[in-house]
Protein backbone atom coordinates (compact mmCIF):
# COMPACT_ATOMS: atom_id res chain seq x y z
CA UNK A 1 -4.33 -16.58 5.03
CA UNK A 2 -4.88 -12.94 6.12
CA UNK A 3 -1.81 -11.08 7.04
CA UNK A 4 -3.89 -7.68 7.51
CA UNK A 5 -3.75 -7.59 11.02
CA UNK A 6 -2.60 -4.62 13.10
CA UNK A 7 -4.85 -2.18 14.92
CA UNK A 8 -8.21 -1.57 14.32
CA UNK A 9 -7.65 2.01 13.29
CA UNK A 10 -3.79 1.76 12.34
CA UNK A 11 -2.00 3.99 10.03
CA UNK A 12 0.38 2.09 7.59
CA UNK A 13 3.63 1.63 5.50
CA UNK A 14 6.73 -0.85 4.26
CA UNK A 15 9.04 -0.80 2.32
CA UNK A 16 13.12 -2.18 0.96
CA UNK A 17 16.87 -2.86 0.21
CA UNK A 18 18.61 -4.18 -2.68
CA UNK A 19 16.71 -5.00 -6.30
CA UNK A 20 13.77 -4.11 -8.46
CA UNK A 21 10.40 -5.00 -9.74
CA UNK A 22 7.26 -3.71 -11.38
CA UNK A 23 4.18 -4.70 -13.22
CA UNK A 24 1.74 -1.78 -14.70
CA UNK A 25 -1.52 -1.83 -13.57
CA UNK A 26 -2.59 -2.99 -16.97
CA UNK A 27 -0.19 -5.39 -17.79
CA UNK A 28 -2.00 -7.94 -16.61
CA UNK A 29 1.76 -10.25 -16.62
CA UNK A 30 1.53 -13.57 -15.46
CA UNK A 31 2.16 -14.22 -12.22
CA UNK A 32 6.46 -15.04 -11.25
CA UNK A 33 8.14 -15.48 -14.62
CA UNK A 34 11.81 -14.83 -14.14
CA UNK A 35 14.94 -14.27 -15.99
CA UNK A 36 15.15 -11.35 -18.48
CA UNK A 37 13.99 -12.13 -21.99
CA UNK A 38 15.41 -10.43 -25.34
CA UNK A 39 18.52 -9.18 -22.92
CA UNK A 40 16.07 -7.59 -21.00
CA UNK A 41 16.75 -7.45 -17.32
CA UNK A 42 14.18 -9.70 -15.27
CA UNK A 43 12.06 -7.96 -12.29
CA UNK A 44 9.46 -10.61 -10.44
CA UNK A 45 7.93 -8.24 -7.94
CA UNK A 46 5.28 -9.07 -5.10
CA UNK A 47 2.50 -7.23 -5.74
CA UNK A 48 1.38 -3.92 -7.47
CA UNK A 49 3.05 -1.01 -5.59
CA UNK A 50 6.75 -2.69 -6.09
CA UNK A 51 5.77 -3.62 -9.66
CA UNK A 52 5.01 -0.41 -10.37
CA UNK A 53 7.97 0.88 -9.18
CA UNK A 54 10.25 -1.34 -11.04
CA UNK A 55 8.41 -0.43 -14.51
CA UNK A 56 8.52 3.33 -13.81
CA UNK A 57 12.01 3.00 -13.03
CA UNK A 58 13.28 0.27 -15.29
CA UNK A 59 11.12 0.79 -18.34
CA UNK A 60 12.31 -0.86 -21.87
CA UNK A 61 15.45 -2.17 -19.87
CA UNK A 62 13.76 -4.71 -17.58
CA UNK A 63 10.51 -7.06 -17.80
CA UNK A 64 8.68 -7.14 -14.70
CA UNK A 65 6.23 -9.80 -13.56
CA UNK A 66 4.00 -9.86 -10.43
CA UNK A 67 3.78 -12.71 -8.14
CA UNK A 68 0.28 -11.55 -7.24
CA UNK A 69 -2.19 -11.43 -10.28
CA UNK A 70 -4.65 -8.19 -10.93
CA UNK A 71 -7.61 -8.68 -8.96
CA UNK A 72 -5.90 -11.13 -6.04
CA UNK A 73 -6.06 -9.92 -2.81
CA UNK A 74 -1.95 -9.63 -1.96
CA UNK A 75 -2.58 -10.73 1.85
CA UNK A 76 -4.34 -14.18 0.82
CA UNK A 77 -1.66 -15.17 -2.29
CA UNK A 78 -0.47 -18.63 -1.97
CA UNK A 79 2.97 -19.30 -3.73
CA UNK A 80 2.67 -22.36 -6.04
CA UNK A 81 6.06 -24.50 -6.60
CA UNK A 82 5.86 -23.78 -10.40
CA UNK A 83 5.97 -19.64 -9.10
CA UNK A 84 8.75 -20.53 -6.74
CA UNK A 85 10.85 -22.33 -9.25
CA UNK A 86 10.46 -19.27 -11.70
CA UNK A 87 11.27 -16.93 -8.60
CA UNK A 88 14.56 -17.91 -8.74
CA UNK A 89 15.22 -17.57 -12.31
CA UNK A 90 14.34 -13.50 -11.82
CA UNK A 91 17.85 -11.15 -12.09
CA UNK A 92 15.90 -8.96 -9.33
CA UNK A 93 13.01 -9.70 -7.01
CA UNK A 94 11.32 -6.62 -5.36
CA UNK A 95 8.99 -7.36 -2.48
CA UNK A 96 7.89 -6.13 0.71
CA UNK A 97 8.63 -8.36 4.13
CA UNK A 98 5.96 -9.35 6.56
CA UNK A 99 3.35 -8.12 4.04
CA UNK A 100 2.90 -11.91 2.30
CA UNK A 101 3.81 -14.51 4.21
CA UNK A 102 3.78 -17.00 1.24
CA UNK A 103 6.42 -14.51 -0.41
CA UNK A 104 8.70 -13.87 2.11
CA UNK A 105 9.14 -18.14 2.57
CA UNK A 106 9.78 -18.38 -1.60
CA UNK A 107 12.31 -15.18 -1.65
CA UNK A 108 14.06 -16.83 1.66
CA UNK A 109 14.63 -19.82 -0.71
CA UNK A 110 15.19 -18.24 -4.34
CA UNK A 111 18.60 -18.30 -4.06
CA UNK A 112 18.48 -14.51 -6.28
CA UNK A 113 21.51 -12.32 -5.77
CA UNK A 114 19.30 -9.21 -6.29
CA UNK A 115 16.57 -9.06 -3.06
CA UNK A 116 15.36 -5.37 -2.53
CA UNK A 117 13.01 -5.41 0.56
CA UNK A 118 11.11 -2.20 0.60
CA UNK A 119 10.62 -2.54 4.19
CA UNK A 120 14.21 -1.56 4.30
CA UNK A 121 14.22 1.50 2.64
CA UNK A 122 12.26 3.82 4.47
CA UNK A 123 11.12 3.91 8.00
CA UNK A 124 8.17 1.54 9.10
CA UNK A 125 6.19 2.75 11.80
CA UNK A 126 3.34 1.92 14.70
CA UNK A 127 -0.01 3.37 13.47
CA UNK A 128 -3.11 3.41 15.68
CA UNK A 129 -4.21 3.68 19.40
CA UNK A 130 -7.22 2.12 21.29
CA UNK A 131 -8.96 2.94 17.93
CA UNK A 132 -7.91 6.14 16.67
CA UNK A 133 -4.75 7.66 14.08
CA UNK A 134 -4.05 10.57 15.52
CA UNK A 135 -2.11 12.26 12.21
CA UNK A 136 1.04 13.06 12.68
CA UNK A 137 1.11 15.03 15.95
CA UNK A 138 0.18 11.61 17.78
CA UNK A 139 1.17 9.01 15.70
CA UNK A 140 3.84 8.53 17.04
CA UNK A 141 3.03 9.58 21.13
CA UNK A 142 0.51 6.22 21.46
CA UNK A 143 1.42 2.78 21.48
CA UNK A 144 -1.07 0.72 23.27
CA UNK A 145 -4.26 0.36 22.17
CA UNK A 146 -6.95 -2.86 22.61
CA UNK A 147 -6.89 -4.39 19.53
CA UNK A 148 -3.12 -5.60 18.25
CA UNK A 149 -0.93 -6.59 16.02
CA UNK A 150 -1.50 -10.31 14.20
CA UNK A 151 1.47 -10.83 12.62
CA UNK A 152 1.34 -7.85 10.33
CA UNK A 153 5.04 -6.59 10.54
CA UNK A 154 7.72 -7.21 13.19
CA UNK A 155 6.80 -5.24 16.26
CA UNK A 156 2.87 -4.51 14.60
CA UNK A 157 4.53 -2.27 12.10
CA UNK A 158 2.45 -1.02 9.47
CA UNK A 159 3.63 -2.28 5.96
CA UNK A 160 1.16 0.38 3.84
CA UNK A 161 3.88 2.60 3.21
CA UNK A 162 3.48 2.95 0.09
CA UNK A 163 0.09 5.42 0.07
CA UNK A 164 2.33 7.75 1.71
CA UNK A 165 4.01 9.59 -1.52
CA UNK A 166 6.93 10.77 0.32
CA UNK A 167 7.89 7.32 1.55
CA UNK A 168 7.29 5.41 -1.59
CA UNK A 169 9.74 7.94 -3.23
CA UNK A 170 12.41 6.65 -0.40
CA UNK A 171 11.27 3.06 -1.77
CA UNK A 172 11.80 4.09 -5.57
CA UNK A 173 15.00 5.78 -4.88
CA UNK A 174 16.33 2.00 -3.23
CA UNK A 175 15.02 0.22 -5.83
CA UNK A 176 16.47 2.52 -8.66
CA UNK A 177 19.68 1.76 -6.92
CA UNK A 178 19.17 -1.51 -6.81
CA UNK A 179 18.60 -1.75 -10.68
CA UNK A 180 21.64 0.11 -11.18
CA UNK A 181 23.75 -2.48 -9.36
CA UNK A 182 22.56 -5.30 -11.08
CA UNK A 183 22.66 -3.64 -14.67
CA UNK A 184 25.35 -0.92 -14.67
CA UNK A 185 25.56 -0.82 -18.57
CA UNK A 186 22.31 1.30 -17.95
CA UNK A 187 22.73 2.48 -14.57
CA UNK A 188 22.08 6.37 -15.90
CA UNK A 189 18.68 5.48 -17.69
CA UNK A 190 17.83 3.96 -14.45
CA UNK A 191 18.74 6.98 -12.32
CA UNK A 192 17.06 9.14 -14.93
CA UNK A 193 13.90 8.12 -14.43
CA UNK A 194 14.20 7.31 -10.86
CA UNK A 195 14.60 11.40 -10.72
CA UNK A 196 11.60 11.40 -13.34
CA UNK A 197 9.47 9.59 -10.30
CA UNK A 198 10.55 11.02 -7.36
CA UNK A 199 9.21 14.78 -8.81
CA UNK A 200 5.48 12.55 -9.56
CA UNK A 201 5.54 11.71 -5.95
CA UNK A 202 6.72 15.30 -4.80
CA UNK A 203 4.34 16.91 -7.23
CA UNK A 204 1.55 14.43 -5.75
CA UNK A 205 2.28 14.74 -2.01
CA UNK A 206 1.71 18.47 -2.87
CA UNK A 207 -1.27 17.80 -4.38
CA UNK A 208 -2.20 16.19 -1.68
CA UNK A 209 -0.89 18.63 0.72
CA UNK A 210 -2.84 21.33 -0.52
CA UNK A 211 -5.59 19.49 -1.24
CA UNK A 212 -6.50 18.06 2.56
CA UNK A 213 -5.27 21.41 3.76
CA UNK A 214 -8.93 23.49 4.91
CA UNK A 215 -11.53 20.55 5.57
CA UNK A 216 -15.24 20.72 7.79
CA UNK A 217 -13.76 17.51 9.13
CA UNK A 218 -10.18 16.00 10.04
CA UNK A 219 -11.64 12.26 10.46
CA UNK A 220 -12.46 9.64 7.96
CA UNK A 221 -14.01 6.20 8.76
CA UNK A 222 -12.95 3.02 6.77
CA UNK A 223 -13.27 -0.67 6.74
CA UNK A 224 -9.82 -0.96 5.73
CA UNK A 225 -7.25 0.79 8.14
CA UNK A 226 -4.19 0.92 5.36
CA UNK A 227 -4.40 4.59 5.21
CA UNK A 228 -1.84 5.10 8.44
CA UNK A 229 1.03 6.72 6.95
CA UNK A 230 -1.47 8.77 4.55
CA UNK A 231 -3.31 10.13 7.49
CA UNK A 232 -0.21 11.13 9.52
CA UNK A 233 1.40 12.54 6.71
CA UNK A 234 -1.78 14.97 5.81
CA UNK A 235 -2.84 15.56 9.30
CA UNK A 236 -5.94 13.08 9.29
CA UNK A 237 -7.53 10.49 11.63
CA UNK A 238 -8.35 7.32 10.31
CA UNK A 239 -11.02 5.22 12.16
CA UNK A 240 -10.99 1.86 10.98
CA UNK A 241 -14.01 -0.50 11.17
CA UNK A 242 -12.27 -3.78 11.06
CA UNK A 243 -8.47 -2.65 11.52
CA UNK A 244 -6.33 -3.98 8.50
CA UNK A 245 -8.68 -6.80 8.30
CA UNK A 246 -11.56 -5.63 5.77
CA UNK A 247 -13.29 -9.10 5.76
CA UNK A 248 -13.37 -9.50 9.82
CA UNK A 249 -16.37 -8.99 11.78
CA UNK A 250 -16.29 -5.82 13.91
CA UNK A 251 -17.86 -6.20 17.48
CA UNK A 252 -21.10 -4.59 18.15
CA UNK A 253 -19.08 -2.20 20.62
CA UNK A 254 -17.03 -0.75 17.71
CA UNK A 255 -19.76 -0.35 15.40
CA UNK A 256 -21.11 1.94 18.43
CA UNK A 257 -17.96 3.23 18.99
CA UNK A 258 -18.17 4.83 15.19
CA UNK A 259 -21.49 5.91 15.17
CA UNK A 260 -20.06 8.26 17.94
CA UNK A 261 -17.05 9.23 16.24
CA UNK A 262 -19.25 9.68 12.94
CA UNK A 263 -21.52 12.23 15.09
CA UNK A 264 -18.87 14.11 17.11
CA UNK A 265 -16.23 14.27 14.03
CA UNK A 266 -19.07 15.52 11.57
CA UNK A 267 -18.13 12.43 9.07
CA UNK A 268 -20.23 11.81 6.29
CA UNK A 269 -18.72 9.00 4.66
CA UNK A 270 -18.04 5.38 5.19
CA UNK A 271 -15.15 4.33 2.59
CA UNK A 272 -14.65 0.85 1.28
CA UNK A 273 -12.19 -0.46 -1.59
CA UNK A 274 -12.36 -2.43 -4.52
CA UNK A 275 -10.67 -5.83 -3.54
CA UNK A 276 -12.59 -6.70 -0.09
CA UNK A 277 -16.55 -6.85 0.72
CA UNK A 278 -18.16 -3.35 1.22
CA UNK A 279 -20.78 -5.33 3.84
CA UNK A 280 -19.24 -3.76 6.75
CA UNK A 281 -19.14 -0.36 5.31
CA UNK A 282 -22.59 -0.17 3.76
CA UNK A 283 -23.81 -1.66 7.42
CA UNK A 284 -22.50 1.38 9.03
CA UNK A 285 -23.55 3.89 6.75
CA UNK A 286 -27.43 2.33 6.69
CA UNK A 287 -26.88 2.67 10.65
CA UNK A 288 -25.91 6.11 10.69
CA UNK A 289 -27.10 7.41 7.74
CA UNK A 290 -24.02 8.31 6.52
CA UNK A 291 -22.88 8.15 2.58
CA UNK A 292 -20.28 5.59 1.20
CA UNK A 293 -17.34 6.05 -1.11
CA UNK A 294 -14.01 4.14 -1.96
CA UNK A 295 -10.71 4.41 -0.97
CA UNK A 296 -8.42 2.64 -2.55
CA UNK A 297 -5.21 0.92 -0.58
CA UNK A 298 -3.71 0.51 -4.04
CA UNK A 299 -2.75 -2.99 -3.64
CA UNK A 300 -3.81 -4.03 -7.09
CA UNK A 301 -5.24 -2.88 -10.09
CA UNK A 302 -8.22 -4.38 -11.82
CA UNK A 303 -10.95 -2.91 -13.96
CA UNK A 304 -13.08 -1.85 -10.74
CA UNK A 305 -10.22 0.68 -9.76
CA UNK A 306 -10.66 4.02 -10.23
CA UNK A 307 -7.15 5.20 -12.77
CA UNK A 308 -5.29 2.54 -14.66
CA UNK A 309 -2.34 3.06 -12.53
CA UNK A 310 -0.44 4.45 -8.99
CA UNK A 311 -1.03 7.89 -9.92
CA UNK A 312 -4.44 7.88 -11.31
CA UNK A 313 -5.77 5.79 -8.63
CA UNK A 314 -4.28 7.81 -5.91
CA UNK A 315 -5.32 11.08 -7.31
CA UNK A 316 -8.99 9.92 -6.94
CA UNK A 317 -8.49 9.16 -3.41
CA UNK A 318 -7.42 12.67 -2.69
CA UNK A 319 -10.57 13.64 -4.86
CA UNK A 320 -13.17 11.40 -2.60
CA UNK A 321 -11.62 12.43 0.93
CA UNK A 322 -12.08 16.15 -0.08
CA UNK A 323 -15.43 15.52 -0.85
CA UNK A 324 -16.12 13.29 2.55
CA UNK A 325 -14.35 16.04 4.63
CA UNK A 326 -15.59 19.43 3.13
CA UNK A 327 -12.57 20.54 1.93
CA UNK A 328 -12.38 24.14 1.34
């Protein structure tokens, strides 16, 4: 089951609302084990962004599990009854709604007093118009465009939010208050480092900032359009081969579409990412002669990934776009 629907060339986001969760990218935890062990507080989060957030923030206080193991694709997770059962054992659960269908069903029925949905904590948005992101001029001027929404968010909202640094900070600050609630004997710990994270982000969205700032090229093409909120937020448009689904077929009219875009935008690179087939990609860039790179979504973390965690991994997307788009 593929949620990753939305528009072929969508922008992205999601994110929260009351509770906490967080896996490392090298923890490698078992998928849904609830219930805190050794007094610890327990965190069963969704997939890697929320996990990560709820170990950053939580650190020797809680122990987080993931629902979705390293190296699963988050869309395509089916829930088993054992991971359901242990769901509701879990002091918090920290997911992201309309992102995993399989999840949202199993957190409707955990019966947890601690939810945070990160889709409630900062603002989801609309990416993508008959093909393009416009960055953050037009993002938010087009609505219609010809491919649309498939269930990927109420209204075709785009749940990526969390490559946008400024909005996953909104995300960490709910779910450090979230932790808070549900373990007050610790509540400043938990706001201490939920300060500690919110300066990474700020540092990295300046990184970022500065980074993307004088490029040859404002465009990037991708197989995977996740990158919404990233390219509004840094002034980029993202043309998306498949739209959010990197394992669909684009028609021959797209394809022709890019090769277009690729000429008139002066693009030079063709990204694909580390948890879907590069076919599409590497088709493109054999058409057009064009180079290939990765960009990672940061939806999981396995050995492929370039950085062992959030930080790492999004620091060498910043690294690959400035090379793709002649940054000065």
């Amino acid at each position: 089951m593929n949620v990753r629907r939305l528009i072929p060339t969508a922008a992205l986001a999601g994110a929260v609302a009351l509770g906490a969760t967080a896996l490392t990218a090298c923890s490698g935890a078992a998928a849904g084990t609830g219930g805190g062990k050794d007094g610890k507080v327990g965190v069963t989060a969704s997939f890697y962004p929320m996990a990560f957030l709820a170990e950053q923030i939580g650190k020797d206080h809680v122990k987080v599990d993931s629902l979705t193991k390293p190296g699963v694709e988050p869309h395509d997770l089916e829930i088993t009854p054992r991971q359901t059962g242990q769901l509701g054992e879990s002091d918090v659960v920290v997911y992201l709604k309309n992102l995993q269908p399989a999840v949202d069903k199993a957190v409707a029925q955990s019966g947890v007093k601690n939810i945070v949905d990160a889709a409630t904590l900062t603002e989801l948005e609309v990416h993508g118009s008959a093909g393009h992101d416009h960055g953050a001029e037009e993002a938010h001027a087009e609505g219609e465009g010809h491919d649309h929404d498939h269930g990927h968010g109420e209204g075709g909202k785009d749940p990526h939010v969390w490559l946008d640094p400024v909005k996953y900070a909104e995300i960490a600050k709910g779910v450090g208050a979230a932790l808070e609630k549900a373990d007050p004997d610790h509540a400043a710990d938990y706001k201490k480092n939920t300060d500690e994270l919110v300066g990474k982000l700020a540092a990295l969205d300046t990184e970022f900032k500065d980074g993307l700032q004088n490029t040859a090229s404002r465009t990037f093409i991708t197989t995977h359009s996740a990158f919404g909120y990233l390219a509004e937020r840094y002034g980029l448009d993202q043309e998306g081969i498949s739209g959010v689904d990197p394992e669909s077929e684009p028609s021959p009219a797209r394809m022709k579409d890019l090769q277009a875009v690729a000429k008139k935008d002066n693009v030079t690179t063709v990204f694909f990412e580390t948890l879907a087939s590069d076919k599409t990609a590497r088709t493109l860039a054999t058409d057009t002669g064009l180079k290939t790179d990765v960009l990672d979504p940061l939806e999981g973390i396995t050995d492929a990934s370039q950085g062992a965690d959030y930080f790492e991994v999004m620091r060498s997307n910043l690294k690959n776009l400035q090379k793709a788009l002649g940054a000065k």
